[in-house]
Protein backbone atom coordinates (compact mmCIF):
# COMPACT_ATOMS: atom_id res chain seq x y z
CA UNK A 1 23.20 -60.74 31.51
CA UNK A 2 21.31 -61.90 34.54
CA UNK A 3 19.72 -65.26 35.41
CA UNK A 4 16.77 -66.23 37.67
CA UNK A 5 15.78 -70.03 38.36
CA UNK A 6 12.56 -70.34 40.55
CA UNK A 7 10.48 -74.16 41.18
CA UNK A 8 6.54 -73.80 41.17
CA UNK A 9 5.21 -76.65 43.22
CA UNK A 10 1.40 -77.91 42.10
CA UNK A 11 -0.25 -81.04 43.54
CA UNK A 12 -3.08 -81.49 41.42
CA UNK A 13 -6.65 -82.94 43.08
CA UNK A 14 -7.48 -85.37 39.41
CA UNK A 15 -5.21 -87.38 37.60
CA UNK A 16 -5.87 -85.03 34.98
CA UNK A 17 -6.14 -81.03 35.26
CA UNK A 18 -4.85 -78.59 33.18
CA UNK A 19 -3.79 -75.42 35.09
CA UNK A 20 -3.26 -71.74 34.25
CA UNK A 21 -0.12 -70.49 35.42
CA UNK A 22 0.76 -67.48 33.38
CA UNK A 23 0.05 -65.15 37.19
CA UNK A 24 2.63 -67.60 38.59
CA UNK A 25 5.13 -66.98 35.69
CA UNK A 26 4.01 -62.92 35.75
CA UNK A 27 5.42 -62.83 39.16
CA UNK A 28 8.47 -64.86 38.60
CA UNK A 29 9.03 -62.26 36.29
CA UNK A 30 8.33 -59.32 38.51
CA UNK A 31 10.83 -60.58 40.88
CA UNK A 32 13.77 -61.54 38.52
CA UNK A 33 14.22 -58.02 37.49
CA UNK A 34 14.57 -59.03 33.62
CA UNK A 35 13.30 -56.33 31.58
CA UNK A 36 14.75 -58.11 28.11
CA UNK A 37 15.01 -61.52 27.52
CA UNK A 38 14.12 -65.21 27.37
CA UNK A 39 11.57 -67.14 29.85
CA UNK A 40 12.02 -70.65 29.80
CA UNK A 41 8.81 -72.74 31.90
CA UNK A 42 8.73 -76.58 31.64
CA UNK A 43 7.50 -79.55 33.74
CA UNK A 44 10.25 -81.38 35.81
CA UNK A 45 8.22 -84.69 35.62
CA UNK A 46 7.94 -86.86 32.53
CA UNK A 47 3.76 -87.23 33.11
CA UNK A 48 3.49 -83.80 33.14
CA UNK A 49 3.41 -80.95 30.19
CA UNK A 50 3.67 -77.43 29.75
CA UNK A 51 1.79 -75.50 27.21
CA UNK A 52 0.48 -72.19 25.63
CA UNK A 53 -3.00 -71.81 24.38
CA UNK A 54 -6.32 -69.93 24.81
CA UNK A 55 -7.86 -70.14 28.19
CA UNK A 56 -10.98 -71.86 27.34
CA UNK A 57 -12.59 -74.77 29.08
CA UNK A 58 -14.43 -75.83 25.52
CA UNK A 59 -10.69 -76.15 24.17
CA UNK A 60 -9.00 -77.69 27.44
CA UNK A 61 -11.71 -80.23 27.42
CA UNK A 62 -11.40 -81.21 23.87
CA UNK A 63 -7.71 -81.53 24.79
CA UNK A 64 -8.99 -84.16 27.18
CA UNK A 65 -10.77 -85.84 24.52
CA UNK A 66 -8.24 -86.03 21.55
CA UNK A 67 -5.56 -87.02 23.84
CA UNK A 68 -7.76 -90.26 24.85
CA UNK A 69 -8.47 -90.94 21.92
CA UNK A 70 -4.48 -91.12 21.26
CA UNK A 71 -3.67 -92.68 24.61
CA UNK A 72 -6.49 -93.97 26.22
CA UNK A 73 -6.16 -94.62 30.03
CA UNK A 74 -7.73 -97.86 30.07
CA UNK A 75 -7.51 -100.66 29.92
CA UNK A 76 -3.80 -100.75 31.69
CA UNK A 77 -2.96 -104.06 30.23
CA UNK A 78 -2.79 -102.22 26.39
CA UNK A 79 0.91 -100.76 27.45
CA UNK A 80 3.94 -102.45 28.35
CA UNK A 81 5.05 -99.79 30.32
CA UNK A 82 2.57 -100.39 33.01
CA UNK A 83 3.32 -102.75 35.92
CA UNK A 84 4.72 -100.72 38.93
CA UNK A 85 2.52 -97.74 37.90
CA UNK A 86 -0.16 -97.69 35.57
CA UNK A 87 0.72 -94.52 33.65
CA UNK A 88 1.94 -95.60 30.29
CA UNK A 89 -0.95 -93.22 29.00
CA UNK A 90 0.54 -89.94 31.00
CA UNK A 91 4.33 -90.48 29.24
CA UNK A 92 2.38 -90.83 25.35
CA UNK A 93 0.34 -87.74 26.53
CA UNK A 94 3.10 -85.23 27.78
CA UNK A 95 5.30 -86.74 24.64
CA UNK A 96 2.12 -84.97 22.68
CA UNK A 97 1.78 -82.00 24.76
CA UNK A 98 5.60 -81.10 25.08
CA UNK A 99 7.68 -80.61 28.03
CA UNK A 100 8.14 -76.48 27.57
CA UNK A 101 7.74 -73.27 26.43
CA UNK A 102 9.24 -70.40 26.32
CA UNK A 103 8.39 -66.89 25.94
CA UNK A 104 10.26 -63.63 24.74
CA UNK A 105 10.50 -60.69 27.48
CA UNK A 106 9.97 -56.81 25.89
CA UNK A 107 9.35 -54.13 28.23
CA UNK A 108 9.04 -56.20 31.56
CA UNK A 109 6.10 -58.34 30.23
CA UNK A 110 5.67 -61.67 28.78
CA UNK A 111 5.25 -60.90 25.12
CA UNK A 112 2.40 -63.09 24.05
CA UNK A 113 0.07 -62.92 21.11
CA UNK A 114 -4.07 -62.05 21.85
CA UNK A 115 -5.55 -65.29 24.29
CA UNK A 116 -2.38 -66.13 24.43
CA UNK A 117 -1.75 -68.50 28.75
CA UNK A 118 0.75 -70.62 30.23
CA UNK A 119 -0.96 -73.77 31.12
CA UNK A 120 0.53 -76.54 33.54
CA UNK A 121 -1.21 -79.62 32.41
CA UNK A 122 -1.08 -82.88 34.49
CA UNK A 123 -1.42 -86.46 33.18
CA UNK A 124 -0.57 -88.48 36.11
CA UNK A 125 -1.67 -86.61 39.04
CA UNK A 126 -2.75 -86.50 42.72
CA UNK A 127 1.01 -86.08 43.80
CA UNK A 128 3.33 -83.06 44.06
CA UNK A 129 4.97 -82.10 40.98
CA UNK A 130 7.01 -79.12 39.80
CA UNK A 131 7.82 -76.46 37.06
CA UNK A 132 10.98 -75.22 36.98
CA UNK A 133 10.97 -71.46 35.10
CA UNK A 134 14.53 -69.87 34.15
CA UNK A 135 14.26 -66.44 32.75
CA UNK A 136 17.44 -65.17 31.23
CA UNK A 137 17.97 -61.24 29.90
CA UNK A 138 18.80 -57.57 31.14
């Protein structure tokens, strides 16, 4: 069996952005070799979430709104988390989200079902943050 380990660096311009990174994984695919197998993608940062979903900005923006509704931002003082950082919000949020996914491998592709993306969403942003993504297989 082989093994391939690769970090994806993002630095994301909001505090919030969800980003698709399924061409990302594609080629971290491409380049392990794996033809058979398991790909593992998750977020190395607790304010930060990996998912899989339809690539829609309708649906990523009533992502936005359901998790505010859950965990709203404001005001700070709700959380006892916050004093160094104000980002009590981001931890509920990724906690909702999940930290990873992972995908089967048949033929050399990612074997998803019909709108099927890897998404990179941030909670607590404007800082450089990584996903690791371990593919294991023949």
């Amino acid at each position: 069996m082989k093994s391939y380990r690769k970090e994806l660096w993002f630095n994301a311009k909001r505090r919030r952005e969800i980003i698709n990174i399924t061409s990302e994984v594609n080629e971290c695919l491409s380049e392990s070799g794996i033809k058979e197998g398991l790909c593992l993608v998750n977020a190395m940062h607790i304010t930060a979430s990996v998912f899989i979903n339809d690539n829609e900005g309708g649906l990523h923006g009533d992502f936005e709104k359901w998790l505010e509704k859950l965990a709203p931002e404001k005001p700070y003082s709700q959380y006892a988390h916050n004093g160094y950082e104000d980002n009590a919000d981001a931890h509920l949020k990724r906690t909702i989200m999940g930290r990873e996914v992972v995908v089967a491998i048949t033929d050399g592709k990612l074997d998803f079902g019909p709108w099927e993306c890897i998404f990179y969403y941030e909670l607590d942003g404007k800082r450089k943050k990584r996903v690791l993504v371990k593919i294991i297989g023949e």
